[in-house]
N, C-alpha and C. Protein backbone atom coordinates (compact mmCIF):
# COMPACT_ATOMS: atom_id res chain seq x y z
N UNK A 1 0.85 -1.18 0.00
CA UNK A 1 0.00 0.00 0.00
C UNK A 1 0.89 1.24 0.00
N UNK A 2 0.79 2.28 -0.69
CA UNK A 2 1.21 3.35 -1.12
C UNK A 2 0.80 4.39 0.29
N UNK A 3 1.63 5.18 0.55
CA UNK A 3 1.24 6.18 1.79
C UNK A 3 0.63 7.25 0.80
N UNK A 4 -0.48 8.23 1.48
CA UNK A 4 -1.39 9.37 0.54
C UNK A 4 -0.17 10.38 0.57
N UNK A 5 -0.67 10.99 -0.38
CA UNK A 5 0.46 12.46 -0.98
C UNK A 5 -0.16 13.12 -0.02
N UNK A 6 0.73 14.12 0.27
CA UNK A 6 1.18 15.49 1.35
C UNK A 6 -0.37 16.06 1.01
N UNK A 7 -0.53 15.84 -0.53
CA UNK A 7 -1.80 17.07 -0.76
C UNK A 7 -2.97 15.89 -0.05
N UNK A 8 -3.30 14.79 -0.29
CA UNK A 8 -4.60 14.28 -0.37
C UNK A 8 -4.67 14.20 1.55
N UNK A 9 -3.25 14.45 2.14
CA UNK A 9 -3.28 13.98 3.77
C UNK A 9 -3.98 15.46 3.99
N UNK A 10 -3.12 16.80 3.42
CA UNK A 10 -3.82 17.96 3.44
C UNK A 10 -5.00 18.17 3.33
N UNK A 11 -5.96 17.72 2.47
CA UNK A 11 -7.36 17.64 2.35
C UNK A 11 -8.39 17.35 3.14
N UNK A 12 -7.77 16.05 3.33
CA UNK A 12 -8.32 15.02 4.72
C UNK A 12 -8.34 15.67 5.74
N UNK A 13 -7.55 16.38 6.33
CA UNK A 13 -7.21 17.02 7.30
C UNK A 13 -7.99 18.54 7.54
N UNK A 14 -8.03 19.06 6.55
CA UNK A 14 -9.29 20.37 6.69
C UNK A 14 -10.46 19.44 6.39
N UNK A 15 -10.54 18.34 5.64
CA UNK A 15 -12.41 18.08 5.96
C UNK A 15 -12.91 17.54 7.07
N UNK A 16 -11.48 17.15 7.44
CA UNK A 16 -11.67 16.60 9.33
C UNK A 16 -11.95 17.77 10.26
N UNK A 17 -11.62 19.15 10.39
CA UNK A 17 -11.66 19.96 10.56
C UNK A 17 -13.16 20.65 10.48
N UNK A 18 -13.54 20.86 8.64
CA UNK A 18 -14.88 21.06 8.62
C UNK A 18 -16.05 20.69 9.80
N UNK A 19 -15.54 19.36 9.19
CA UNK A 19 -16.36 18.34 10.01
C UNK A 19 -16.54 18.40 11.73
N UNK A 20 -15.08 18.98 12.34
CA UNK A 20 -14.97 19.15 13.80
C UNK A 20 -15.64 20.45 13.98
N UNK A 21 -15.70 20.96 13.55
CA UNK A 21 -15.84 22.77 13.40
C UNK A 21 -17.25 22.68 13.39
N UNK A 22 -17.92 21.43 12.58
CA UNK A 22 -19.69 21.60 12.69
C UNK A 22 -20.09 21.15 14.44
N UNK A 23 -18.95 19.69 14.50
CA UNK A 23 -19.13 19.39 16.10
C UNK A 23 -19.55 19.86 16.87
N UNK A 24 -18.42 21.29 16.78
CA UNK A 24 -18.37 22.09 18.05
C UNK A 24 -19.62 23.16 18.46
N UNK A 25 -19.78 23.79 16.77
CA UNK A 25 -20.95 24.37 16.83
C UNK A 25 -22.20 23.87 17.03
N UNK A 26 -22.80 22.70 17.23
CA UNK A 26 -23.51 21.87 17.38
C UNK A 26 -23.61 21.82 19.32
N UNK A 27 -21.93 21.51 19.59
CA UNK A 27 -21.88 21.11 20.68
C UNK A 27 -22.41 22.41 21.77
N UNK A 28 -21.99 23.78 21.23
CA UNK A 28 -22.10 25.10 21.44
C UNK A 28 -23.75 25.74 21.85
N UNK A 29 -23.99 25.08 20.16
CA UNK A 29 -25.91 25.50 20.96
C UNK A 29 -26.42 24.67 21.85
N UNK A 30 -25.95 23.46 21.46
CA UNK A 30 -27.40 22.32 22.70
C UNK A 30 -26.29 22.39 23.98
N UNK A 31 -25.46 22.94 24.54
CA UNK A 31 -25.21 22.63 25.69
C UNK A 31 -25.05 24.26 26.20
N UNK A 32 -24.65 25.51 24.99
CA UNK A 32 -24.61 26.48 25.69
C UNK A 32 -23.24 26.94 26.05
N UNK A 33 -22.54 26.25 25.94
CA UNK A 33 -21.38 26.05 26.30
C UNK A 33 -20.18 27.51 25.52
N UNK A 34 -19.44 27.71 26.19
CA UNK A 34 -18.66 29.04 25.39
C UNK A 34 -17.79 28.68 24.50
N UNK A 35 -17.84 28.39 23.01
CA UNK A 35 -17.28 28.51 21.69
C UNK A 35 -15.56 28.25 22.20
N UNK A 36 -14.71 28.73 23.05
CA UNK A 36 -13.41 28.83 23.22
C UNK A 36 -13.12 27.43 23.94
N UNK A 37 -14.33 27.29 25.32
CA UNK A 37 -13.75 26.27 25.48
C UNK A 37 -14.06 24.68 25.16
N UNK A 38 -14.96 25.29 24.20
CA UNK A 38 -15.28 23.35 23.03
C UNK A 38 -14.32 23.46 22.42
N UNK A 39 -13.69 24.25 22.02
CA UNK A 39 -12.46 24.37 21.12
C UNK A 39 -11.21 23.74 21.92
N UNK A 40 -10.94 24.58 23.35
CA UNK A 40 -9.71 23.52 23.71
C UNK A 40 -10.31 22.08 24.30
N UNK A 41 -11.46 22.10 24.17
CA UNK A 41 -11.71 20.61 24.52
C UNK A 41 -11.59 19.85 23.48
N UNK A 42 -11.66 19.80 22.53
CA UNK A 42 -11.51 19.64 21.15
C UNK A 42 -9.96 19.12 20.88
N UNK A 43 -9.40 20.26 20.84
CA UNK A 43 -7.40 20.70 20.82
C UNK A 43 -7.07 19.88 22.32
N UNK A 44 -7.41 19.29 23.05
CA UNK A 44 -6.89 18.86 23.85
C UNK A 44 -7.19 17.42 24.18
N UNK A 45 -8.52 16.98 24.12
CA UNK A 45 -9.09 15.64 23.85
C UNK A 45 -9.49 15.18 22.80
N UNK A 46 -9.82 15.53 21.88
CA UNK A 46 -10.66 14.90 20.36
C UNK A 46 -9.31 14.26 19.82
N UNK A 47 -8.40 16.09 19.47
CA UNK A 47 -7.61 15.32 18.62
C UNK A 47 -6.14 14.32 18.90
N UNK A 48 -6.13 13.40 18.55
CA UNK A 48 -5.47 12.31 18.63
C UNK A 48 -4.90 11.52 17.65
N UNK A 49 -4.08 10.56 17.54
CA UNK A 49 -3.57 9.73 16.24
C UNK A 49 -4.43 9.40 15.33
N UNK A 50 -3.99 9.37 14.23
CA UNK A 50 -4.95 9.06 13.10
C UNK A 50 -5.64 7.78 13.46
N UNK A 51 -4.81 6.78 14.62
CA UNK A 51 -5.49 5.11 14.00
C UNK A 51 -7.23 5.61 15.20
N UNK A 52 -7.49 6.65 15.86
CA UNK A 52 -8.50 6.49 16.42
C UNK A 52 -9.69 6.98 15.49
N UNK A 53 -10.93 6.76 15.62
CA UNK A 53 -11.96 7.15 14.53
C UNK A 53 -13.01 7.96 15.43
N UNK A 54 -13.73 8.72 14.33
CA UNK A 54 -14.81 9.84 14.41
C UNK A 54 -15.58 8.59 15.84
N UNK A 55 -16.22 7.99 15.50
CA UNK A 55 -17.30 7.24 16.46
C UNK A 55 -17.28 7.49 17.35
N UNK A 56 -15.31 7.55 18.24
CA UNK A 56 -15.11 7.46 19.71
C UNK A 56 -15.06 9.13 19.95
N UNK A 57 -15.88 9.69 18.68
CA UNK A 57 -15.30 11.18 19.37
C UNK A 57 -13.94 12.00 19.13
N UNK A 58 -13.54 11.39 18.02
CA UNK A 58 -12.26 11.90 18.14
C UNK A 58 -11.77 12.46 16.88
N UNK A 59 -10.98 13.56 16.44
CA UNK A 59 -10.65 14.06 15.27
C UNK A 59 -9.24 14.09 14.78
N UNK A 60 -9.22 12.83 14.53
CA UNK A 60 -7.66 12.27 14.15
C UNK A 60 -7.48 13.36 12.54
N UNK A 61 -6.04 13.64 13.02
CA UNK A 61 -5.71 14.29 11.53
C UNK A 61 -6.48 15.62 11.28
N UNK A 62 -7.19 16.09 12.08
CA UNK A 62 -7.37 17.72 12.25
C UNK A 62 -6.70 18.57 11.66
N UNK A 63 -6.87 19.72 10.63
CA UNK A 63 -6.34 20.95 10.66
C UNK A 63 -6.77 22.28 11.67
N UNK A 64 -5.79 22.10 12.80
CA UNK A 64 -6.61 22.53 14.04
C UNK A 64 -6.58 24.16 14.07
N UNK A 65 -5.49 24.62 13.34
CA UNK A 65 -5.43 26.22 12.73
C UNK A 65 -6.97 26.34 12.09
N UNK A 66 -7.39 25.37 10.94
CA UNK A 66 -8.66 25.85 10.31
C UNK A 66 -9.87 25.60 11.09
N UNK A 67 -10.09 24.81 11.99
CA UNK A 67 -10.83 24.32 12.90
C UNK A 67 -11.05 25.56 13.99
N UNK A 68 -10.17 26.02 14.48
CA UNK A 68 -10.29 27.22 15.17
C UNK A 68 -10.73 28.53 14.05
N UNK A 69 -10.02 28.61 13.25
CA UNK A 69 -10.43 29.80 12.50
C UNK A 69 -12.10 29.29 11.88
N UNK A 70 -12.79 28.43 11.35
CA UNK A 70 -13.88 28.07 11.73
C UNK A 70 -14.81 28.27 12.22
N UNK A 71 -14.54 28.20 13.88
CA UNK A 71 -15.64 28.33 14.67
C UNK A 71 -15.42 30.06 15.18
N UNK A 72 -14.06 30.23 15.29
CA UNK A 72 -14.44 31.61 15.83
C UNK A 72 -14.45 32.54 14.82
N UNK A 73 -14.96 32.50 13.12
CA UNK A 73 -15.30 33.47 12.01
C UNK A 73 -16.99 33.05 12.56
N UNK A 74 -17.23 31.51 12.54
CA UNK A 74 -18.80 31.48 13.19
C UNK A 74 -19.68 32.21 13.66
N UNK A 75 -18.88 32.26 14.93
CA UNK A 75 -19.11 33.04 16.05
C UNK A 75 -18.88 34.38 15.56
N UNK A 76 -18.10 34.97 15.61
CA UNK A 76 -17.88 36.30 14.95
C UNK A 76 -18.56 36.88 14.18
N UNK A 77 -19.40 36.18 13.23
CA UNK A 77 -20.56 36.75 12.01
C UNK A 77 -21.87 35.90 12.56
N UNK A 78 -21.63 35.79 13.53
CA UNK A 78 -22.67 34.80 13.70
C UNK A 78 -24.13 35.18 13.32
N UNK A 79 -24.61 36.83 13.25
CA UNK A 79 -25.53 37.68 13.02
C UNK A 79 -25.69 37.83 11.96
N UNK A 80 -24.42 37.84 10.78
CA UNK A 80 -24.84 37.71 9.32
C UNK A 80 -25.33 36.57 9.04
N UNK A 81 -24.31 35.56 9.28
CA UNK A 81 -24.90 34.04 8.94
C UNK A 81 -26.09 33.73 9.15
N UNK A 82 -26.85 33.85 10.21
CA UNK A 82 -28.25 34.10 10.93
C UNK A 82 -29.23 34.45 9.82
N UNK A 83 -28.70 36.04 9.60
CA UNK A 83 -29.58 36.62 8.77
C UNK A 83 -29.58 35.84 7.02
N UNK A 84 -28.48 35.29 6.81
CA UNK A 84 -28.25 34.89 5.66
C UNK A 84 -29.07 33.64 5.29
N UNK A 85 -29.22 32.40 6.11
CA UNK A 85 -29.52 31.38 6.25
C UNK A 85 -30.87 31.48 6.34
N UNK A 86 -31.26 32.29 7.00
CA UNK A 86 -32.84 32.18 7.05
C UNK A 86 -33.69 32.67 6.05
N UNK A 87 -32.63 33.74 5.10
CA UNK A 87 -33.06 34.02 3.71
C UNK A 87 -32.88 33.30 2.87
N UNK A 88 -31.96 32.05 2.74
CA UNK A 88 -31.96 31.11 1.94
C UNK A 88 -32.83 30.00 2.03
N UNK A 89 -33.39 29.93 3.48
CA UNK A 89 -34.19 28.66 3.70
C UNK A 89 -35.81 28.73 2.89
N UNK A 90 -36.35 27.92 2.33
CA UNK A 90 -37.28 28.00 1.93
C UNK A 90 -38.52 28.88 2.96
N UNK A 91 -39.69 29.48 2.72
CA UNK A 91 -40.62 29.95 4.04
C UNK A 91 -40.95 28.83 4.94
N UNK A 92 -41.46 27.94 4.27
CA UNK A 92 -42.03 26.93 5.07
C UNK A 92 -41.16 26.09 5.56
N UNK A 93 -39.89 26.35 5.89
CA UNK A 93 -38.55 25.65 6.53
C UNK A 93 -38.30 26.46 7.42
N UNK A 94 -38.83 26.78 8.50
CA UNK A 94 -37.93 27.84 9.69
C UNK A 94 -36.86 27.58 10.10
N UNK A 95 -36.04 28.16 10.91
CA UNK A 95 -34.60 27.83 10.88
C UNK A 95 -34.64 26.57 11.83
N UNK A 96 -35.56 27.03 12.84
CA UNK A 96 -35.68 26.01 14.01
C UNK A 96 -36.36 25.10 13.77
N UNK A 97 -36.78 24.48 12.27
CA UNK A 97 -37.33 23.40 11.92
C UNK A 97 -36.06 22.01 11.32
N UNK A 98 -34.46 23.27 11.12
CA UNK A 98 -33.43 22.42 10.86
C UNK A 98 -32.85 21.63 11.88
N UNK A 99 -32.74 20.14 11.31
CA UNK A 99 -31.79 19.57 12.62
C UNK A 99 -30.69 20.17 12.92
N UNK A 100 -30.55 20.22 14.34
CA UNK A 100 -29.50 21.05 14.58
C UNK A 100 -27.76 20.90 14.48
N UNK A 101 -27.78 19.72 13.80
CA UNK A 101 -26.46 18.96 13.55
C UNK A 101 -26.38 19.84 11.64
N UNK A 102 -27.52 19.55 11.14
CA UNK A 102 -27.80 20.23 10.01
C UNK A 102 -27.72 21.93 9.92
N UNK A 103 -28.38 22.57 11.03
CA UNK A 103 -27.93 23.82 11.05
C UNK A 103 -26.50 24.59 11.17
N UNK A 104 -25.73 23.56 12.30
CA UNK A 104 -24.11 24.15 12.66
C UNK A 104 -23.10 23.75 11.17
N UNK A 105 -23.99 22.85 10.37
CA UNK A 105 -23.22 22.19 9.25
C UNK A 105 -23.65 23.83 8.09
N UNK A 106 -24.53 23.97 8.24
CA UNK A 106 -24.67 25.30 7.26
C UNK A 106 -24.27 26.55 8.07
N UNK A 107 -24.18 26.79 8.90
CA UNK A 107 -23.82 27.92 9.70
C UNK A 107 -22.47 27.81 9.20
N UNK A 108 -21.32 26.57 9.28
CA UNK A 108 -20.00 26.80 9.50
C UNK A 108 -19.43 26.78 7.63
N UNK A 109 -20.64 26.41 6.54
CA UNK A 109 -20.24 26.74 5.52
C UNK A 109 -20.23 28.00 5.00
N UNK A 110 -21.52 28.67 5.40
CA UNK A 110 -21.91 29.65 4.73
C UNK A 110 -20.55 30.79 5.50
N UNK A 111 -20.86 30.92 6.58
CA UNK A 111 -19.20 31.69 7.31
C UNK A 111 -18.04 31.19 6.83
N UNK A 112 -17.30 30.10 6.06
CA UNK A 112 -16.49 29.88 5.64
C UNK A 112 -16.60 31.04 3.98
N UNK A 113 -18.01 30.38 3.39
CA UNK A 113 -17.69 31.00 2.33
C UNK A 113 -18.03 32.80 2.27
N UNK A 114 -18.11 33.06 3.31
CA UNK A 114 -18.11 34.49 3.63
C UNK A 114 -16.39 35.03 3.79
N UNK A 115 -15.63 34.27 4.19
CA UNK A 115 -14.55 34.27 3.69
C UNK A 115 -13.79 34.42 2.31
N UNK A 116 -14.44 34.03 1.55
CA UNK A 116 -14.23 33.70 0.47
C UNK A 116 -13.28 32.56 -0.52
N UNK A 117 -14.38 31.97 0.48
CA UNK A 117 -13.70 30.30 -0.40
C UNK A 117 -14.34 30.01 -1.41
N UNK A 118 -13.34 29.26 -2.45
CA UNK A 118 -14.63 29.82 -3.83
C UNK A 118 -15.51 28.59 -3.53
N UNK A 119 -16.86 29.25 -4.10
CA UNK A 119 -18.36 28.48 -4.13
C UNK A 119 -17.96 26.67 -4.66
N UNK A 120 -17.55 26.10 -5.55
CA UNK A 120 -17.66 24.87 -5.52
C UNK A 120 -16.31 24.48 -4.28
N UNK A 121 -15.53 24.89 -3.91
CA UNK A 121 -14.96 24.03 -3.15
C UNK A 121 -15.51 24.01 -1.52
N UNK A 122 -16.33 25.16 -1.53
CA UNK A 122 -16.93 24.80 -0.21
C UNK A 122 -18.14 24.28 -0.23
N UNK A 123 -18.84 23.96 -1.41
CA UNK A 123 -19.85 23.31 -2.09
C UNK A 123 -19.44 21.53 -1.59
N UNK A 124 -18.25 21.13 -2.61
CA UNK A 124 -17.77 20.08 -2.57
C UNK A 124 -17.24 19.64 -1.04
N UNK A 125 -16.79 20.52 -0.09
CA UNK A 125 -16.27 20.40 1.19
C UNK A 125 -17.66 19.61 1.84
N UNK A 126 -18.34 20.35 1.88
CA UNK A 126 -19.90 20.85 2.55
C UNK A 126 -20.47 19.48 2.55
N UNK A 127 -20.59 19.30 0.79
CA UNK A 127 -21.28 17.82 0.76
C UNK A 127 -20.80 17.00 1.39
N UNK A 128 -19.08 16.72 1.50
CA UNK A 128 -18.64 15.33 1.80
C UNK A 128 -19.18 15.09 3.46
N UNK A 129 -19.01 16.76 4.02
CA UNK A 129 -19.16 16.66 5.69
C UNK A 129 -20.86 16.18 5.76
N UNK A 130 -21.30 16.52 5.01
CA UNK A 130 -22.93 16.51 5.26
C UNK A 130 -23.14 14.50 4.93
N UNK A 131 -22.56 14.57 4.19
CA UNK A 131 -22.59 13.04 3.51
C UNK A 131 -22.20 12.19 5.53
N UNK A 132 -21.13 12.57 5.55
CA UNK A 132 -20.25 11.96 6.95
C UNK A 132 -21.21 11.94 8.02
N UNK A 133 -22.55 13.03 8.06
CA UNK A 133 -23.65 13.23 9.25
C UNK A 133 -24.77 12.57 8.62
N UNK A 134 -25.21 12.80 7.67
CA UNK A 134 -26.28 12.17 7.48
C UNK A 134 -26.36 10.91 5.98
N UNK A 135 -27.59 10.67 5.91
CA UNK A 135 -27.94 9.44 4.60
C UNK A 135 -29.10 9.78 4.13
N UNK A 136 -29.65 10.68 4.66
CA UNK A 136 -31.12 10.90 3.55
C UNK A 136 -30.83 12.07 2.76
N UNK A 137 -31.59 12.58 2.65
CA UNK A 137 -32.25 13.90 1.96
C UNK A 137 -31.11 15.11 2.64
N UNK A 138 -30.78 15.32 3.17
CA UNK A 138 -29.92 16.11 3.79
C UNK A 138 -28.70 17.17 2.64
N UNK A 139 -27.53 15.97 2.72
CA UNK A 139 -27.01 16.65 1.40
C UNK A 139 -27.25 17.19 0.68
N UNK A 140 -28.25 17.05 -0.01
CA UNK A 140 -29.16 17.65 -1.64
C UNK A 140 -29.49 18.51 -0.90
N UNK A 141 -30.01 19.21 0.44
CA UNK A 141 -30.23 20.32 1.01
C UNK A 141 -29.42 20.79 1.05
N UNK A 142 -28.22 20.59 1.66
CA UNK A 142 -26.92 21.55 1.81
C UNK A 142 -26.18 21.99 0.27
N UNK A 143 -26.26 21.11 -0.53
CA UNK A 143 -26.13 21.35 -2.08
C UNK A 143 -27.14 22.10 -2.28
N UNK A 144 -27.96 22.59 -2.42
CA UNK A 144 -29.52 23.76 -2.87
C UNK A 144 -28.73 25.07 -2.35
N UNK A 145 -28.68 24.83 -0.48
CA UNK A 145 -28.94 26.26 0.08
C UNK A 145 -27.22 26.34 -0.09
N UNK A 146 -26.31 26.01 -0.07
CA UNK A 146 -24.55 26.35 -0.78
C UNK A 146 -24.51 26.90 -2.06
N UNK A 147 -25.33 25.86 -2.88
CA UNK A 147 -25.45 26.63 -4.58
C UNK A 147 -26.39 27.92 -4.23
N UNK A 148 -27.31 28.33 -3.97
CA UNK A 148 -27.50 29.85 -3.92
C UNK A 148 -27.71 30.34 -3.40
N UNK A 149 -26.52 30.73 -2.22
CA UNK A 149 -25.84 31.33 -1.57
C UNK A 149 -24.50 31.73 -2.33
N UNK A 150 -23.62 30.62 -3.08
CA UNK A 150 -22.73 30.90 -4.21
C UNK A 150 -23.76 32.07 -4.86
N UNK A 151 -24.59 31.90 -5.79
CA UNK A 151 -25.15 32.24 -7.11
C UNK A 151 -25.07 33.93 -6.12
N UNK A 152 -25.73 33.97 -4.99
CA UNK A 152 -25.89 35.52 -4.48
C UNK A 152 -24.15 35.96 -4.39
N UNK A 153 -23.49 34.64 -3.87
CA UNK A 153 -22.13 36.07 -3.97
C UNK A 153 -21.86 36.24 -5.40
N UNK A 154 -22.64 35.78 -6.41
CA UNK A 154 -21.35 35.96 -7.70
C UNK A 154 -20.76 35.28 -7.67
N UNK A 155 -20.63 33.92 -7.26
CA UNK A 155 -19.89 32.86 -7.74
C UNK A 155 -19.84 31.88 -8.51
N UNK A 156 -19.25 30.68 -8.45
CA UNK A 156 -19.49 29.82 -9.33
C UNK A 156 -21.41 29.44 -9.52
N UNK A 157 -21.68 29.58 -10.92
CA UNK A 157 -22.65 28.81 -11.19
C UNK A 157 -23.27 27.35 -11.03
N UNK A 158 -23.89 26.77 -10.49
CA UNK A 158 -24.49 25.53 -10.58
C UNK A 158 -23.62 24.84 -9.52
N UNK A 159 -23.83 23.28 -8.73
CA UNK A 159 -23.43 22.85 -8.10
C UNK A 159 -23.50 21.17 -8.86
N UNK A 160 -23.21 20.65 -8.30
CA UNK A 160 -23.18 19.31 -8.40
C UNK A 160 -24.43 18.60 -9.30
């Protein structure tokens, strides 16, 4: 077996991140808890050697620079994102009708791509993390409300 290239370990490693970054925000609303310190709980217990897996809780192979920058751009716009999300959601979808594992998963894209990450790669990011939480219908949601949210910044056209 071939060891992964520097780039594909790189990849892995911010979608592990993504993916921790929805955790936390998740972990943030239902417990209340203050954003800094899910983070060093996170940076201090989650992450661990690669051979441990997501199941036990744990975020082997973390990009823990993007993971922090993440949650605290989150937090930080947290009032745009708010306002943004609830304009993308269909009417008859209130925000508080999203699962809330589903909400911190769009909260921490749409603030990423407020950054300006271009529209399909946080498109493509988005799906894989959404894919990693859920199996139904979910994804194809986060693919809808990512693609136009792109289309409003002026970005890439069309999604997946």
């Amino acid at each position: 077996m071939t060891e992964p290239s520097s780039t594909t370990s790189r990849k892995r490693s911010r979608t592990i991140a993504r993916m921790a970054a929805t955790q936390a925000l998740y972990q943030c609303e239902q417990t209340g808890a203050n954003p800094e310190s899910v983070l060093m709980e996170f940076i201090r217990h989650r992450h661990v050697a690669s051979t441990a897996c997501f199941e036990d809780g744990h975020i082997p192979d973390a990009d823990l620079n993007l993971l922090e920058e993440l949650v605290r751009n989150a937090v930080l716009k947290q009032d745009a994102i708010e306002t943004t999300l609830t304009a993308l959601l269909p009417e008859s979808w209130p925000m508080d009708r999203l699962d809330p594992v589903l909400r911190a998963l769009l909260r921490t894209a749409i603030g990423e791509m407020m950054t300006g990450l271009p529209a399909q790669v946080a498109i493509n990011e988005y799906l894989d993390v959404a894919h990693g939480f859920f199996s139904g219908d979910e994804p194809k949601m986060v693919n809808g409300i990512l693609d136009r949210f792109a289309r409003q910044l002026g970005g890439e056209q069309g999604a997946r």
